[in-house]
Protein backbone atom coordinates (compact mmCIF):
# COMPACT_ATOMS: atom_id res chain seq x y z
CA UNK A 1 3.23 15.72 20.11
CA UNK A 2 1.72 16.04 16.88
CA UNK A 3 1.98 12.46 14.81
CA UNK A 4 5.38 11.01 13.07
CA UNK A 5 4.36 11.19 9.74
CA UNK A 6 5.56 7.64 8.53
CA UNK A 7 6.34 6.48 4.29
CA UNK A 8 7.03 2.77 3.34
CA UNK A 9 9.42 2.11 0.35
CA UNK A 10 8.95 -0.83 -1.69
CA UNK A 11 10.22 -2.31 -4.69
CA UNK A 12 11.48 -5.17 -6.54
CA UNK A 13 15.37 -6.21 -5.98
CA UNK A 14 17.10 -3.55 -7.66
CA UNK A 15 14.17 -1.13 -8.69
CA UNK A 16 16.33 1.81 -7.41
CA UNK A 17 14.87 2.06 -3.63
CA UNK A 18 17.99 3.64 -2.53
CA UNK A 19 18.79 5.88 -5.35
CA UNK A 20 15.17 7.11 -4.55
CA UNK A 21 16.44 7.68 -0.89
CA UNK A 22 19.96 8.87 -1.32
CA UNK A 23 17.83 11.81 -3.33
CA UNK A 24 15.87 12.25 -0.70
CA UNK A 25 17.87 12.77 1.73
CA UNK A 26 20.39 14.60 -0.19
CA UNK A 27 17.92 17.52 -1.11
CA UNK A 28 17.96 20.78 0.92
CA UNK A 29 14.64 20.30 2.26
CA UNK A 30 15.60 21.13 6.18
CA UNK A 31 13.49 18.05 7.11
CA UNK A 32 14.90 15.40 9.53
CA UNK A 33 14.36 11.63 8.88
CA UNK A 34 14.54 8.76 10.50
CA UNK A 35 14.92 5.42 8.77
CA UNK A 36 14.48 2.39 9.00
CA UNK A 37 15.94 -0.31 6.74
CA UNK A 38 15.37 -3.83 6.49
CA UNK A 39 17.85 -5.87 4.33
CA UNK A 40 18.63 -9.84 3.65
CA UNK A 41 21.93 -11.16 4.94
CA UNK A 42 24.14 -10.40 7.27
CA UNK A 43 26.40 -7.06 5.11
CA UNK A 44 24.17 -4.21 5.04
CA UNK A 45 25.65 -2.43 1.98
CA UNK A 46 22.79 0.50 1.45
CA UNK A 47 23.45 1.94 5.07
CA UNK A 48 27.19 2.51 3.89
CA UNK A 49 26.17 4.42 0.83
CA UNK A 50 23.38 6.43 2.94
CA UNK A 51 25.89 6.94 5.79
CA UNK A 52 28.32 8.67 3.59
CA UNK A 53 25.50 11.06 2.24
CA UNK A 54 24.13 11.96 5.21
CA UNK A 55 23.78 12.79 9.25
CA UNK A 56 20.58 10.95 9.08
CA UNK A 57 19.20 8.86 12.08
CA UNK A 58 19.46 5.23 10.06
CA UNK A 59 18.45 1.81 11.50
CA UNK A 60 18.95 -1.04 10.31
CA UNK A 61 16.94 -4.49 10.96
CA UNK A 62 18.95 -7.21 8.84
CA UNK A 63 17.09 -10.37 10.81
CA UNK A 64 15.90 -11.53 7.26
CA UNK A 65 12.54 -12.42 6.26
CA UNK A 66 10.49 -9.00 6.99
CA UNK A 67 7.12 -10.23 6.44
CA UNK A 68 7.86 -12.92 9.30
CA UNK A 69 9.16 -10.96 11.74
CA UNK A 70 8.64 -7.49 11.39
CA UNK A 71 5.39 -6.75 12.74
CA UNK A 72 7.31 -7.32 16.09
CA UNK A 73 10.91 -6.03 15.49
CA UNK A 74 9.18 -3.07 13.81
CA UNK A 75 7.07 -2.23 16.40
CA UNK A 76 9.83 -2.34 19.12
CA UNK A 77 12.06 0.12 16.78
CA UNK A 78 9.11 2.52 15.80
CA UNK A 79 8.66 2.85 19.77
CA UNK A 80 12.12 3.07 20.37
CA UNK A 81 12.49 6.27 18.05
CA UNK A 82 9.23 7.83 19.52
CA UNK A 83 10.55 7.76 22.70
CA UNK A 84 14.12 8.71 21.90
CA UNK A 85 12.54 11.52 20.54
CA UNK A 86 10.35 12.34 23.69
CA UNK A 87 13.52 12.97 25.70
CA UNK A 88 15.52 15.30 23.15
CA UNK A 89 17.75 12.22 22.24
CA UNK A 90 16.85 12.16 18.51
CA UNK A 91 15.28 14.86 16.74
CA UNK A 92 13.38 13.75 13.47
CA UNK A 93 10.19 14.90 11.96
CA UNK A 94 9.38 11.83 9.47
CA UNK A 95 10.13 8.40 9.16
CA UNK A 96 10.44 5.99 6.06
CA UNK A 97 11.12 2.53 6.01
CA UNK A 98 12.55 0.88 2.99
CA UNK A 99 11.81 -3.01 2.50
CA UNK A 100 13.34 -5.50 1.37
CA UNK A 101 13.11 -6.35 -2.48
CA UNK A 102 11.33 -9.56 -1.20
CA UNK A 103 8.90 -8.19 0.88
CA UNK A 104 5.31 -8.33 1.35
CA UNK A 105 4.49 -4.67 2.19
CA UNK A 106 1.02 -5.74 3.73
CA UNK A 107 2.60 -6.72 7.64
CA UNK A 108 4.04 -3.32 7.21
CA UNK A 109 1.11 -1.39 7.04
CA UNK A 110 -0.69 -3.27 9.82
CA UNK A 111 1.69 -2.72 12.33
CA UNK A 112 0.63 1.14 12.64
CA UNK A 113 -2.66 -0.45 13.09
CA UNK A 114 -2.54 -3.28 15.34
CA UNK A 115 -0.54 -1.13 18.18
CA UNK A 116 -2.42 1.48 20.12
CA UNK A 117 0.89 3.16 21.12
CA UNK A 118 2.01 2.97 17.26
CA UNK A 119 -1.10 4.44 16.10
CA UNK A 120 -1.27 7.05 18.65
CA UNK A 121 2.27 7.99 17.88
CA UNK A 122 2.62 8.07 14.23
CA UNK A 123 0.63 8.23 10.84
CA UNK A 124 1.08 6.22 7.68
CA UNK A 125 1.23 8.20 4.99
CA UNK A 126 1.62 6.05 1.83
CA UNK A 127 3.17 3.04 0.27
CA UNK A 128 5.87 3.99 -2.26
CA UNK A 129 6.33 1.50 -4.99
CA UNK A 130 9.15 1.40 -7.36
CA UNK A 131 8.66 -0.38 -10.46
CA UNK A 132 12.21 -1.36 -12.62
CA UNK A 133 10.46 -0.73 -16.41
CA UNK A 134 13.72 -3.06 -17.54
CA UNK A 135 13.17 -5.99 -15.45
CA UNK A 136 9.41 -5.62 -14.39
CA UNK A 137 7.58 -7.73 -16.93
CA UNK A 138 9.86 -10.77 -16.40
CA UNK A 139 9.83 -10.03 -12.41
CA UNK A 140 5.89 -9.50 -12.80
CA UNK A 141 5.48 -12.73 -14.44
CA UNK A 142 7.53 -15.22 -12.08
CA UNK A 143 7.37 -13.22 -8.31
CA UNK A 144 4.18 -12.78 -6.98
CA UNK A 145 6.28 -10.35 -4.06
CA UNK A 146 6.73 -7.83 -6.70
CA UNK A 147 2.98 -8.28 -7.67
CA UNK A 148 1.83 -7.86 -4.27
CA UNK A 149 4.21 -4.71 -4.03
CA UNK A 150 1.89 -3.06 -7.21
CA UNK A 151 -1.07 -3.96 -5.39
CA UNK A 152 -0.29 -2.25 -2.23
CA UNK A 153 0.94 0.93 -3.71
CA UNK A 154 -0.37 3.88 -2.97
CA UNK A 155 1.88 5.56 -5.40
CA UNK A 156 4.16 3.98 -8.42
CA UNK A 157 7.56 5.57 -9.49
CA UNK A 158 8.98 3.67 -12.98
CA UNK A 159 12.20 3.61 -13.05
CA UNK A 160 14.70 3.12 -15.67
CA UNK A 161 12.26 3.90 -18.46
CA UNK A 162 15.56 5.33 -20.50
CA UNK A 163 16.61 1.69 -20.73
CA UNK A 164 13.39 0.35 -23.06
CA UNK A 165 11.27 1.55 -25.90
CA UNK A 166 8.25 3.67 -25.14
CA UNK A 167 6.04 0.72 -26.62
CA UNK A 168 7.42 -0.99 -23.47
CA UNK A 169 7.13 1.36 -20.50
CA UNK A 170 3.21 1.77 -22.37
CA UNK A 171 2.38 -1.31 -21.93
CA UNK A 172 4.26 -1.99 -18.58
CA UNK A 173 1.90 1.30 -17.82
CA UNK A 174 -1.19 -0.49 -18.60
CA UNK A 175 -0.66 -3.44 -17.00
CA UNK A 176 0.42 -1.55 -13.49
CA UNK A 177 -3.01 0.29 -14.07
CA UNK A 178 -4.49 -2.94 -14.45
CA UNK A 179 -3.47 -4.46 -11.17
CA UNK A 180 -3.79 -1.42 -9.32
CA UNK A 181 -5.95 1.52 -10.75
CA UNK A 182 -6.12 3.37 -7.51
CA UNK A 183 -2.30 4.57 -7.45
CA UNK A 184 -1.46 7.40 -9.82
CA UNK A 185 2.16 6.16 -11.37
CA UNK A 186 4.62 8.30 -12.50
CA UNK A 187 7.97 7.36 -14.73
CA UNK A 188 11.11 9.01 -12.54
CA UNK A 189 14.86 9.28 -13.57
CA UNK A 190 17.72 8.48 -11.26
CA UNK A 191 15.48 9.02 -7.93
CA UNK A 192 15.19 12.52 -9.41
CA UNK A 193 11.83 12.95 -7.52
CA UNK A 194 10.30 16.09 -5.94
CA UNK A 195 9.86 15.67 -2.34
CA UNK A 196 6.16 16.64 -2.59
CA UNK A 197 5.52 13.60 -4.68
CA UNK A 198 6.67 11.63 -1.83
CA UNK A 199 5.93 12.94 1.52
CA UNK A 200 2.61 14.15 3.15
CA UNK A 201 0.90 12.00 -0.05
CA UNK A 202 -1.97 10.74 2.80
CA UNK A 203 -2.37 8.38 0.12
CA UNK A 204 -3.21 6.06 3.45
CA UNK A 205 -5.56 8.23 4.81
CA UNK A 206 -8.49 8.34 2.94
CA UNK A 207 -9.66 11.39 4.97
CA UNK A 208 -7.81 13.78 3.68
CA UNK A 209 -8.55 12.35 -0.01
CA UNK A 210 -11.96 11.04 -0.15
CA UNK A 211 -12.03 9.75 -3.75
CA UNK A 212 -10.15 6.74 -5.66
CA UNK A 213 -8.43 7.95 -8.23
CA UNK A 214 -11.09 9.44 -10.78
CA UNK A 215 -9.74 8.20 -13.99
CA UNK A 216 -9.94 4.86 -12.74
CA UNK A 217 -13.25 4.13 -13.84
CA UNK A 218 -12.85 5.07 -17.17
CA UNK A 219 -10.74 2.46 -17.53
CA UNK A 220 -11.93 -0.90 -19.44
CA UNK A 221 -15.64 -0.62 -18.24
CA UNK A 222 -15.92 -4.58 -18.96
CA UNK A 223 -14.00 -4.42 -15.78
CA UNK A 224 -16.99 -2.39 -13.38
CA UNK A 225 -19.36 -3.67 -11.03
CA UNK A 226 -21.73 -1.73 -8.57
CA UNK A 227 -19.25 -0.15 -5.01
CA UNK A 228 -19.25 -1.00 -1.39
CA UNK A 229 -18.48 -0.71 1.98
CA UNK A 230 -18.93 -0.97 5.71
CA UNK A 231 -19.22 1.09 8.97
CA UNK A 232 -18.45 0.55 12.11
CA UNK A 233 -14.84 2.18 12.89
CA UNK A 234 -13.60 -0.36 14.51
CA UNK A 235 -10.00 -1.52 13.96
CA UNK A 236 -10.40 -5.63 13.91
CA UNK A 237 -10.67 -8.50 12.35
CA UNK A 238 -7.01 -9.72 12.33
CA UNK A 239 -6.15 -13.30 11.48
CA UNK A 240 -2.96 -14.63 11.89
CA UNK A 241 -0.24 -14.51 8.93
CA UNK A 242 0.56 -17.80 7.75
CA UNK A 243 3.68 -19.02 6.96
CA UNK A 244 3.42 -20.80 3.18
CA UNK A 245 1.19 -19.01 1.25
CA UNK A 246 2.58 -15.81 1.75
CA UNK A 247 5.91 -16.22 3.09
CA UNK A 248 7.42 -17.88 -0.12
CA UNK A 249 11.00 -16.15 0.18
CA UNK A 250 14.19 -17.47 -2.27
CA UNK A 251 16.96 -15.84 -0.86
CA UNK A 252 17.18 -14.16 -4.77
CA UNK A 253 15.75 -12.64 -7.60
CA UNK A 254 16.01 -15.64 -9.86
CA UNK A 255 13.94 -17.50 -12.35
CA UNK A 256 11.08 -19.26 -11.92
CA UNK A 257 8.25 -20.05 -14.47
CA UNK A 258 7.02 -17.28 -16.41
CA UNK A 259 3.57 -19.69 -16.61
CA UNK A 260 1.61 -16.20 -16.44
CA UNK A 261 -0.17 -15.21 -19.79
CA UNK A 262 0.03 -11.63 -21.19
CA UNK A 263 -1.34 -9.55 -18.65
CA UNK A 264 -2.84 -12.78 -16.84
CA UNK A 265 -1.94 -11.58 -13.28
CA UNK A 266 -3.27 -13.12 -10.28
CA UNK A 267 -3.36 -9.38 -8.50
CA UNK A 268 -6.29 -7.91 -9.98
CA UNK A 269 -8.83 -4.93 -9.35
CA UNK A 270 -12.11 -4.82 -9.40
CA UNK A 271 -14.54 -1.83 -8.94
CA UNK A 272 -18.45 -2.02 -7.13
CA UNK A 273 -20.58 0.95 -7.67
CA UNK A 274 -24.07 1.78 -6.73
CA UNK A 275 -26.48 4.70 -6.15
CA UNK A 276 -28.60 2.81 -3.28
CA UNK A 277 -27.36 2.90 0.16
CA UNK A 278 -26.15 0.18 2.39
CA UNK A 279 -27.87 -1.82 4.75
CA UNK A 280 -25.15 -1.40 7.70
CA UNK A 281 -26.00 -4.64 9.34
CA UNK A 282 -25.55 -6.39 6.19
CA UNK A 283 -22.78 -4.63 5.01
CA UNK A 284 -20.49 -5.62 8.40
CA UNK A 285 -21.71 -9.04 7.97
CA UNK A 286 -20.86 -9.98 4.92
CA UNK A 287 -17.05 -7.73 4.57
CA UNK A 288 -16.49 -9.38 8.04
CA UNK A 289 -17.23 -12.82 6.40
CA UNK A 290 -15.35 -12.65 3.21
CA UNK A 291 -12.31 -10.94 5.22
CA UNK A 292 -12.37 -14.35 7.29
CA UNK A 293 -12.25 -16.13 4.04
CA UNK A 294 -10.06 -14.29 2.01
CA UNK A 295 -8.40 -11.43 4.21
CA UNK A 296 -4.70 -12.99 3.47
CA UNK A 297 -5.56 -12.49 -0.55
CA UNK A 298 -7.20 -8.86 -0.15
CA UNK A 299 -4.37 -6.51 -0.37
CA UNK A 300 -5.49 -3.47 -0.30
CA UNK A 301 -9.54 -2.16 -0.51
CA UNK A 302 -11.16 0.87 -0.04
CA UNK A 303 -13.80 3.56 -1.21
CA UNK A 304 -16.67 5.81 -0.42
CA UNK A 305 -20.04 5.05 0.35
CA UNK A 306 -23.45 5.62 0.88
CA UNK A 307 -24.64 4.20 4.50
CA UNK A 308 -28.75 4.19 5.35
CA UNK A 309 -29.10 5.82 8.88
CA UNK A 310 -26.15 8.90 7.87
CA UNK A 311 -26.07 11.92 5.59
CA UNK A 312 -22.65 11.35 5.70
CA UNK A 313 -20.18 9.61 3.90
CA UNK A 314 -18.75 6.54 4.98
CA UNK A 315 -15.10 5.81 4.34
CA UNK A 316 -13.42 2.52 4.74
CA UNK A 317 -10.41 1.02 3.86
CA UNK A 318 -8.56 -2.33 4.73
CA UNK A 319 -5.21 -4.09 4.42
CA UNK A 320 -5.30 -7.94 4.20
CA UNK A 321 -7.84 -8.88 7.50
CA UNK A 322 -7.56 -5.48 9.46
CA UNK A 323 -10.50 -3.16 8.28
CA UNK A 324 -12.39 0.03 9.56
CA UNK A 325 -14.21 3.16 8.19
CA UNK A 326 -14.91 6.54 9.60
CA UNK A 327 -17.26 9.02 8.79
CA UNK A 328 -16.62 11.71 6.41
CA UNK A 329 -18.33 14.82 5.48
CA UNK A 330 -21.79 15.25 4.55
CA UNK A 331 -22.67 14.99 0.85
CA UNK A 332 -22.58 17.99 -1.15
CA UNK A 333 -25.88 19.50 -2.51
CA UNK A 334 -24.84 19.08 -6.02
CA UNK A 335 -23.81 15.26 -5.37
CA UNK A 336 -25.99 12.17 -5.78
CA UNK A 337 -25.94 9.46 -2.42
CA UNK A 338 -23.27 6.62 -4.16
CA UNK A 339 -20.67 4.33 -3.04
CA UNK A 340 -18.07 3.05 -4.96
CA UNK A 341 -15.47 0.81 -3.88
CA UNK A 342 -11.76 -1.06 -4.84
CA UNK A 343 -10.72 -4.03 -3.92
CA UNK A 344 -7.33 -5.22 -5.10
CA UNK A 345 -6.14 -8.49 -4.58
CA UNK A 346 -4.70 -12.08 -5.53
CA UNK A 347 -7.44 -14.01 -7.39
CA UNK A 348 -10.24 -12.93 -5.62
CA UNK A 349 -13.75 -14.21 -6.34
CA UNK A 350 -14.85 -10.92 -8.22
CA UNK A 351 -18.42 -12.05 -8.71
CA UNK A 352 -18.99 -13.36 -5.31
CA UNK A 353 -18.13 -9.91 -3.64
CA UNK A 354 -20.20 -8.19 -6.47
CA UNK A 355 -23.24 -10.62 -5.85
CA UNK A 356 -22.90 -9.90 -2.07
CA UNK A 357 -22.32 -6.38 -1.91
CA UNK A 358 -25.40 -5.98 -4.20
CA UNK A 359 -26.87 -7.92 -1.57
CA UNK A 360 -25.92 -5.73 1.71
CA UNK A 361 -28.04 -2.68 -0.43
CA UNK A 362 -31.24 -1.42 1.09
């Protein structure tokens, strides 16, 4: 069985996660999903309004707090589809699993990582966030869930831009592309999105699409520093998720203290570059030591590189602690050696990962 391709949908509380689905699903695309939803409380209105749409396989995991207790729950149900679908029970080609508007998309992503039968079975295509151009800059300021949801992206739909000046949805632009210049965003009306800009993205997979998003570094250069990475393909260095720091869930979309300055975010990006190789030893020293330190900060990083010992390129990736890297394919004969590399993350320690990766170079 060829993999489940597999598409998280995130978003702020009413950022139009449904509306995005209910278009999905309604287009004539002959495609069979699976989905899995994961609501607070104990009414799960968005199943009704997908029910009535559709003949769609929908299942629903309303046991609260997802970034708690999904890695489990979601692992059981991801298994439970696979092997519904092994004996002709269900018969679906893709699944996507829409958060909660208060959830940390990070747990997520490393369950079809930290499972060998979930990462055997199916492939994690991209994180799809939603961004509500209306509400976003207040929601920005006082949740850091809907900053973490920016950060994770893979891809960025703004919705409701109709609602607010174009001055607005600019800026709102620029400070998305800010926090997270590796996922291309895109301003979308009513869920009125073509299925190709939202399945088979492998915006994941950095195999399939071996550079960060090119214009990124022609963005504020103030913000550049050399790029690095690591090589051993190994699929470790998992700490556990504590309760606290990241699991700070009101049961609403309230207030809270807009104490953030104009674009003063704590999720931030940061870019290494370099045309020297890596010292491999070095390299998996020091990433393995700063994931230790900071993994539960270090939402999403990832890049290209150049590796001493390989003609190849190296590419790596990591979601809060779990990292890895795989080889790619060999540089081209017009290309120069270089890695370059983005982390993206909640106040990281820019110029202690820039000091050390220049560090790990031969």
């Amino acid at each position: 069985m060829s993999l489940i391709p597999a598409t998280i949908l995130t978003g702020f509380l009413g950022s139009g996660k449904t509306t995005l689905l209910k278009r999905v699903l309604g287009e004539a695309h002959g495609q069979k999903i699976a989905i899995i939803e994961n609501e607070f409380g104990e009414e799960n209105i968005d199943s009704d309004i997908l029910v009535s749409e559709t003949k769609e396989q929908i299942i629903q995991m309303s046991n609260g707090c997802i970034c708690c207790t999904i890695r489990e729950d979601l692992r059981a149900t991801l298994q439970l589809l696979a092997a519904k679908k092994r004996k002709g029970l269900l018969d679906f080609d893709r699944v996507v699993i829409e958060t909660t508007g208060l959830a940390d998309p990070g747990p997520v992503a490393q369950t079809f990582f930290m499972d060998d039968e979930i990462a055997e079975t199916y492939l994690l295509d991209s994180i799809l966030t939603l961004v509500d151009a209306k509400h976003a800059p207040q929601q920005l300021n006082d949740r850091q869930e809907a900053r973490r949801q920016v950060g994770f992206a893979d891809q960025i739909f703004i919705s409701k831009t109709d609602l607010v000046a174009q001055g607005e949805t600019e800026a709102l632009m620029h400070r998305l592309k800010h926090m997270n210049p590796r996922a291309p965003m895109k301003a979308v009306h009513f869920g009125e999105v073509g299925l190709s800009e939202v399945f088979d993205l492998r915006g994941f997979n950095l195999n399939s699409k071996l550079d960060i998003d090119p214009d990124f570094l022609k963005e504020e250069p103030a913000q550049l520093g050399p790029v690095g990475q690591h090589n051993s393909p190994e699929h470790g260095h998992e700490a556990g998720h504590e309760q606290g720091e990241q699991c700070d869930h009101p049961s609403h979309a309230g207030g809270g203290h807009g104490h953030h300055h104009h674009h003063d975010d704590d999720v931030k990006s940061f870019v290494f570059r370099s045309e020297r190789p890596f010292d491999p030893a070095k390299l998996e020293d020091f990433l393995g030591a700063v994931v230790n330190i900071y993994g539960p900060r270090m939402l999403r990083y990832k890049g290209v590189l150049s590796m001493k010992g390989t003609e190849r390129k190296v590419i790596f990736q990591g979601v809060h602690q779990l990292m890895g890297s795989d080889l790619g394919p060999h540089w081209g004969a017009d290309e120069t050696p270089n890695s370059k590399m983005v982390f993206i993350g909640i106040d990281l320690p820019k110029d202690i990962f820039l000091q050390g990766l220049e560090q790990c170079l031969v």
